[in-house]
Protein backbone atom coordinates (compact mmCIF):
# COMPACT_ATOMS: atom_id res chain seq x y z
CA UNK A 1 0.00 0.00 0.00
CA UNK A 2 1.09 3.68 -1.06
CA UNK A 3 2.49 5.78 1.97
CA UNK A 4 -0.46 8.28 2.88
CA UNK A 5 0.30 11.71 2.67
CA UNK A 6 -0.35 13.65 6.05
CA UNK A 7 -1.22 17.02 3.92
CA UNK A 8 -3.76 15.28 2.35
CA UNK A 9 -5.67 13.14 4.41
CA UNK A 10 -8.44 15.59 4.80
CA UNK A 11 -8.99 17.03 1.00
CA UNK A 12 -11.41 14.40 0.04
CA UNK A 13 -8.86 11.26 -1.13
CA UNK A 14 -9.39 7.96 -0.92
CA UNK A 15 -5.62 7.12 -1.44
CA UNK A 16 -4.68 9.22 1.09
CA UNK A 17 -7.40 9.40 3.95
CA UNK A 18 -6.29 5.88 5.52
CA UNK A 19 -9.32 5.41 8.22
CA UNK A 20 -12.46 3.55 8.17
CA UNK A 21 -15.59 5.30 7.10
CA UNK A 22 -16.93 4.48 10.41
CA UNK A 23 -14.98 7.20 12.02
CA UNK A 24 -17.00 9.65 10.18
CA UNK A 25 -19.84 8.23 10.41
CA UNK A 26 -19.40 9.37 14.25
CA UNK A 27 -18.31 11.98 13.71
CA UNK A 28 -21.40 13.06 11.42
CA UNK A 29 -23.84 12.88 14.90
CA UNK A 30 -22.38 15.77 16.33
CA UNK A 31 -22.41 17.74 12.47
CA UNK A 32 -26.27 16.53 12.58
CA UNK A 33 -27.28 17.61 15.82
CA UNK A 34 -25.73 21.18 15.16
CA UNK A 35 -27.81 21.39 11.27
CA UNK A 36 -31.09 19.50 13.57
CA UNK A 37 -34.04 21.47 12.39
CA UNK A 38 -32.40 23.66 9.58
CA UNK A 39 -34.49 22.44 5.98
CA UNK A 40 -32.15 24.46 3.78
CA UNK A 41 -28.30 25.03 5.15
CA UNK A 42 -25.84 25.87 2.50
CA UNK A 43 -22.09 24.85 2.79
CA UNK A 44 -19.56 28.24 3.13
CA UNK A 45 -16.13 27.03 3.29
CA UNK A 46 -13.98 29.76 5.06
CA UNK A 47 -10.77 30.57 4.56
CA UNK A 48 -10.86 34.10 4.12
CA UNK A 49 -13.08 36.59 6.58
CA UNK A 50 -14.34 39.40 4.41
CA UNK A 51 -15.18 36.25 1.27
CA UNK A 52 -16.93 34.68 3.86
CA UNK A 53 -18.73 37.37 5.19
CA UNK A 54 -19.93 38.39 1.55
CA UNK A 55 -21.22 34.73 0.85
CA UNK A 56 -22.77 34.33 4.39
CA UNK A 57 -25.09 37.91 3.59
CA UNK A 58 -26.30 36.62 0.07
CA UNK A 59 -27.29 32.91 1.34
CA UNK A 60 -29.01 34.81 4.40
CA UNK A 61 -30.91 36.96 1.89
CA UNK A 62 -32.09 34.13 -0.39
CA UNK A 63 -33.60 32.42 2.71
CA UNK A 64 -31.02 29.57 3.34
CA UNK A 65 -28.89 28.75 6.30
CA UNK A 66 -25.45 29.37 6.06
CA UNK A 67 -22.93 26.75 7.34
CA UNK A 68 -19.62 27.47 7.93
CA UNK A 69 -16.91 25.19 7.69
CA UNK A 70 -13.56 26.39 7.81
CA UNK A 71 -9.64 25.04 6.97
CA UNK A 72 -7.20 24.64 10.27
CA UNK A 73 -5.26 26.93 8.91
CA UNK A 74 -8.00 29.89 9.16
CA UNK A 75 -10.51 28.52 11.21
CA UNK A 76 -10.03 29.43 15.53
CA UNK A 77 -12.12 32.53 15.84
CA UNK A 78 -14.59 31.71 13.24
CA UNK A 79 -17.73 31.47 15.41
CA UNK A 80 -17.63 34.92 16.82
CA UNK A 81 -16.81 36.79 13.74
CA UNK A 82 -20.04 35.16 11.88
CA UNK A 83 -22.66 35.27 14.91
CA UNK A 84 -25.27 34.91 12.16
CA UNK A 85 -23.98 31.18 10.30
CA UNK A 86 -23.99 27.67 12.36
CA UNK A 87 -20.27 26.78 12.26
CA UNK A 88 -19.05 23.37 12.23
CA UNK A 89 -15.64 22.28 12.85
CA UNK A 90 -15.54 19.58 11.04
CA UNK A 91 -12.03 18.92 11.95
CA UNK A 92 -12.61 18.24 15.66
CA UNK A 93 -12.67 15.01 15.60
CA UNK A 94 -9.86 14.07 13.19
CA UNK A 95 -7.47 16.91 13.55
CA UNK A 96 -5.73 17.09 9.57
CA UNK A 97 -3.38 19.61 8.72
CA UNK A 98 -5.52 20.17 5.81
CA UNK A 99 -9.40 20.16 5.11
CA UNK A 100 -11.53 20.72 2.06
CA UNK A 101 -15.35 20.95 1.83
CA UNK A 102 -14.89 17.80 -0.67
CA UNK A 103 -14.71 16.67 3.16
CA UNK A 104 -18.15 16.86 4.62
CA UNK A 105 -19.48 17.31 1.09
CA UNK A 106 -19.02 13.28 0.04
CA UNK A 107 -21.22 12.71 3.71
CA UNK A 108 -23.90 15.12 3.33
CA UNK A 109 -26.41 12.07 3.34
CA UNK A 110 -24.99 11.61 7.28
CA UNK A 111 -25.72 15.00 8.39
CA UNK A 112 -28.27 16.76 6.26
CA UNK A 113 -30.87 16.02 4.18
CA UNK A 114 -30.62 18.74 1.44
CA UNK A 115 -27.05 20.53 1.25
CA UNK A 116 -26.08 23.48 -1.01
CA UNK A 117 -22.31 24.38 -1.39
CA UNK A 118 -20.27 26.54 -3.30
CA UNK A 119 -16.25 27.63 -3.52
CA UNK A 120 -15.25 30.29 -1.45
CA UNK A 121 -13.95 31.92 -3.88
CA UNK A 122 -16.90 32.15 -6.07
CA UNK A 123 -19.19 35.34 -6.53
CA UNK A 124 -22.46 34.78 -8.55
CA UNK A 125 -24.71 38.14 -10.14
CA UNK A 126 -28.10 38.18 -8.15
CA UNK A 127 -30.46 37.14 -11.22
CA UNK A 128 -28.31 34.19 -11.67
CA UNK A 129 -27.84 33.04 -8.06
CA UNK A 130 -31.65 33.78 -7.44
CA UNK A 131 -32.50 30.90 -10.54
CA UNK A 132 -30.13 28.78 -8.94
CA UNK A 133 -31.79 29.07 -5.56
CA UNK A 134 -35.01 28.29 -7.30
CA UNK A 135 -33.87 25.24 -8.70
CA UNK A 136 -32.11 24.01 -5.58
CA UNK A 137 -35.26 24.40 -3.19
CA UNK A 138 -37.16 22.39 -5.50
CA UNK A 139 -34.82 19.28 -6.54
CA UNK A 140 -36.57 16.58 -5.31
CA UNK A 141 -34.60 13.60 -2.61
CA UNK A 142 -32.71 11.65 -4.69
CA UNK A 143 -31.36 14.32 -7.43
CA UNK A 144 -28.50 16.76 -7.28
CA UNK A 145 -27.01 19.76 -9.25
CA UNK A 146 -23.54 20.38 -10.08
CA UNK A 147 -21.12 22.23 -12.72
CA UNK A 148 -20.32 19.76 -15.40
CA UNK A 149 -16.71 19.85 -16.49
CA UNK A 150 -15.35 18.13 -19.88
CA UNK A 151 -11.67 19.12 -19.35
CA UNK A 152 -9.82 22.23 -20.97
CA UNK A 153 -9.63 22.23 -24.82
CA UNK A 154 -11.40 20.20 -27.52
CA UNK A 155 -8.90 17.02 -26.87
CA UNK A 156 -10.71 16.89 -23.65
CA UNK A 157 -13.87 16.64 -24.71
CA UNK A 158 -13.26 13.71 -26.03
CA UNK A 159 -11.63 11.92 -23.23
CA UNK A 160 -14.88 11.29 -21.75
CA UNK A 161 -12.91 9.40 -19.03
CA UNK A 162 -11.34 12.86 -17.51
CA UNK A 163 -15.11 13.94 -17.45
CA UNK A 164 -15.97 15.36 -13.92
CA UNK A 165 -18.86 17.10 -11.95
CA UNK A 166 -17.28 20.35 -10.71
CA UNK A 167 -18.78 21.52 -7.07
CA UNK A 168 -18.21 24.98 -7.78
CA UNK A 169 -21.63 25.47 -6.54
CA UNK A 170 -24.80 22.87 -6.68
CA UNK A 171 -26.91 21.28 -4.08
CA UNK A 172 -27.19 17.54 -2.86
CA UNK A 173 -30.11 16.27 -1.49
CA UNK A 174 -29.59 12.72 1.26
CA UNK A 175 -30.89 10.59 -1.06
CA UNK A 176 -28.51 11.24 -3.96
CA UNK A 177 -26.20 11.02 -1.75
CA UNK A 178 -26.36 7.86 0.20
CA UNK A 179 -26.89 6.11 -3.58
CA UNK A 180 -23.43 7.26 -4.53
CA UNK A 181 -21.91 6.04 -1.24
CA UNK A 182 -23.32 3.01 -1.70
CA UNK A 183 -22.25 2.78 -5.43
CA UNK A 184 -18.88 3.40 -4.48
CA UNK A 185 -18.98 6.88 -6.44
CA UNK A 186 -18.85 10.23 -4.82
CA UNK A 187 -17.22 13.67 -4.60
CA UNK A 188 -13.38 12.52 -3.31
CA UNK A 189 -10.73 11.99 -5.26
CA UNK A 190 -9.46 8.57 -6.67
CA UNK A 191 -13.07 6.92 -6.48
CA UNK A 192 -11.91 3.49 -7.74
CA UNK A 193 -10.38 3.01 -3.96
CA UNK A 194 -14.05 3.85 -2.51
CA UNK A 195 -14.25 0.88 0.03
CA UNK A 196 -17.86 0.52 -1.68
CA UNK A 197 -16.24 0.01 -5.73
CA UNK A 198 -17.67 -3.55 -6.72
CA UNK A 199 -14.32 -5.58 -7.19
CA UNK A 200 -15.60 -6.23 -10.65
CA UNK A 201 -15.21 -2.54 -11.84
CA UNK A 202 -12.00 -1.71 -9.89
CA UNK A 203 -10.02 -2.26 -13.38
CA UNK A 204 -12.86 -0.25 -15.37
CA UNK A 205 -12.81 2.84 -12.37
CA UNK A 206 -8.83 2.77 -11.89
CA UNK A 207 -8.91 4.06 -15.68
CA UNK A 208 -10.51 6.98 -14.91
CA UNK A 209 -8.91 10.30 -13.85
CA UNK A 210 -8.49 10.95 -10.40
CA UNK A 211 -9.85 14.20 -9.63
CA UNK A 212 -13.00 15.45 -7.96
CA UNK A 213 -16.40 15.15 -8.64
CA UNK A 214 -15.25 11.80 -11.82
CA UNK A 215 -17.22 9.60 -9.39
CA UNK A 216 -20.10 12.03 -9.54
CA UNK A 217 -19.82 11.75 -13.12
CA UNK A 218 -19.50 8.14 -13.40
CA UNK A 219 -22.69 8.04 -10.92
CA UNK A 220 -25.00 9.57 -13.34
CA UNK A 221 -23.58 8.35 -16.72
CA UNK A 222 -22.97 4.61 -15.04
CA UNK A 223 -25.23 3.64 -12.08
CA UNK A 224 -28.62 5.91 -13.35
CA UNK A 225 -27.81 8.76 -10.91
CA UNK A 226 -29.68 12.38 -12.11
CA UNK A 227 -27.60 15.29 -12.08
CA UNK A 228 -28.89 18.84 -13.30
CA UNK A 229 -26.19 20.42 -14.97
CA UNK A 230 -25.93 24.25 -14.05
CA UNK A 231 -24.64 26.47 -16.69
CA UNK A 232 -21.06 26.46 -15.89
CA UNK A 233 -19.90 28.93 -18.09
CA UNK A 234 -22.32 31.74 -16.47
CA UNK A 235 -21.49 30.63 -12.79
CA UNK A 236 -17.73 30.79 -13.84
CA UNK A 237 -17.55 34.39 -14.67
CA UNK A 238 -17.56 35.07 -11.16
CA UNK A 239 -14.53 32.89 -9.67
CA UNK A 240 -12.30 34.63 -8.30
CA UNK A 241 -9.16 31.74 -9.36
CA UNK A 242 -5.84 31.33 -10.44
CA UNK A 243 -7.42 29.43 -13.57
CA UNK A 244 -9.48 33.25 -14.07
CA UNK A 245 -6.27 35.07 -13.65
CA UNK A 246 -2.89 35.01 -15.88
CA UNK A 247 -1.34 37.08 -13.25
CA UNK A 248 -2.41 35.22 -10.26
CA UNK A 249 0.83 35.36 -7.56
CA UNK A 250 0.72 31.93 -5.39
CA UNK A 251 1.90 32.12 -2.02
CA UNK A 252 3.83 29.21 0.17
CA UNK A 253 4.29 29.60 3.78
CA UNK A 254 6.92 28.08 5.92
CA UNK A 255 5.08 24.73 5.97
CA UNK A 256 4.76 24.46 2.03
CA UNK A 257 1.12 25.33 2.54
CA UNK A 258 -0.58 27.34 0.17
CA UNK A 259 -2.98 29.51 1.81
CA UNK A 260 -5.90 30.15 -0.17
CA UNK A 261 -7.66 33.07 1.74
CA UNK A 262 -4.56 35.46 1.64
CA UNK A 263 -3.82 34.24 -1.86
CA UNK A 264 -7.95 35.06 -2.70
CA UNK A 265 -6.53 38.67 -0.94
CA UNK A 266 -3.85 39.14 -2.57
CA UNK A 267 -5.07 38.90 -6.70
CA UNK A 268 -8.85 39.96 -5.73
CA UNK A 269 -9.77 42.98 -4.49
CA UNK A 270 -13.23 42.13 -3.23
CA UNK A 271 -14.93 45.39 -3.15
CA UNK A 272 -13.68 45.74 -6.96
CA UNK A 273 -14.90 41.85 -7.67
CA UNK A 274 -18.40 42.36 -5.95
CA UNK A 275 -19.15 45.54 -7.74
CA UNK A 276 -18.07 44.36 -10.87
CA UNK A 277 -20.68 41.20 -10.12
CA UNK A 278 -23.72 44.00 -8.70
CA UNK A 279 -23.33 42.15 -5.13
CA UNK A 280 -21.30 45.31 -3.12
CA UNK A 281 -24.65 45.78 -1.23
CA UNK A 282 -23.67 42.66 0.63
CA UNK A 283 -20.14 43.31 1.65
């Protein structure tokens, strides 16, 4: 067996997350009992106050209940800088040097039973986010919604096999969810080691790129999974990434971490980015 890498334990990898599902299955009771009574939360992941802040206001005004999750690297005084979001450290019981939303995401079944989610460093224009919100209300249990994403370039396109559902932003409901799970198919990484894979398709799955959000992709082309594609090229205009950026500066601290929130500070202005996307009201 591969060594697992410490960094990346928490990022949503099946290669590299080494415990039994079992230990999050615990640890999903205490995520449950914080969401208990909440019929529409919506997954923040913060890493950078003022970003969060901004996303927190405009899931607030659509009538959803913002979640907060955080990275360890950004994450102690969360709580009392966002009075107004449940926060969830969904680190507690693990402690990894790293965390993603992929995370918590690939569990939502566990812990909720209808989950939006977006990147943090995503801004949407109102009209947009406010058809989104329509659409994710009224998804019924069993469905989901997510960015499809064919790869960069025309070769890609082709390579149907690098295919992937991108969670820039989209909305999971418990049913969807506990199908993939038990398909073996989901949101983290390397999906072919998904203690759930039938050993008959390991050698069909392994072929597959490794990345996010293939298993969600193999899920609804393979196993009869439905998946409402959101207009990815729309929802794009507004993330604020390195891919969206030729002259994006990446930072490494002392660690060999790479700090997303001051790197989302340092190449985005925010009160530029939200008025250029008609959301400064919500700064």
């Amino acid at each position: 067996m591969a060594e697992i890498d410490e960094m990346k334990r928490g990022v949503g990898c099946w290669r590299n997350f080494g415990l039994p599902p079992s230990t999050i299955f615990k640890a999903a009771e205490e995520w449950r009992s914080i969401v208990k009574g909440v019929s529409k939360p919506w997954l923040c992941w913060h890493v950078s106050l003022p970003w969060t802040r901004l996303q927190v206001n405009l899931v607030r005004h659509f009538g959803w209940t913002p979640v907060v999750g955080f990275d360890p690297d950004c994450g102690e005084n969360v709580a009392p800088e966002i009075p107004d979001a449940l926060v969830i450290d969904f680190n507690k019981q693990f402690g990894f040097k790293k965390l993603w939303p992929h995370f918590p995401l690939e569990f939502a079944f566990l812990w909720s039973e209808r989950l939006a989610f977006w990147h943090a460093d995503l801004l949407v224009r109102l009209p947009l986010l406010a058809e989104l919100v329509d659409l994710f209300g009224k998804i019924p249990d069993g469905h989901m919604a997510a960015c499809p994403g064919n790869g960069r370039g025309l070769r890609d396109l082709f390579r149907y096999r690098n295919h992937r559902m991108w969670e820039l932003i989209g909305v999971t409901t418990a049913g969807a969810s506990e199908n993939q799970y038990r398909n073996g198919c989901g949101w983290w990484r390397n999906f072919a080691l998904h203690p759930n894979c039938p050993p008959n398709e390991y050698k069909d799955r392994s072929r597959y790129y490794y990345d996010s959000g293939v298993g969600i992709m193999y899920w609804h082309r393979k196993c009869g999974g439905v998946v409402h594609r959101l207009p990815t090229k729309r929802i794009n205009e507004g993330h604020c990434t390195s891919i969206n950026n030729r002259d994006y500066i990446k930072l490494k601290d002392a660690s060999g971490r790479t700090p997303l929130g001051k790197q989302m500070d340092l190449n985005y202005h925010l009160p530029t980015e939200a008025k250029r996307m008609g959301i400064e009201d919500f700064l």
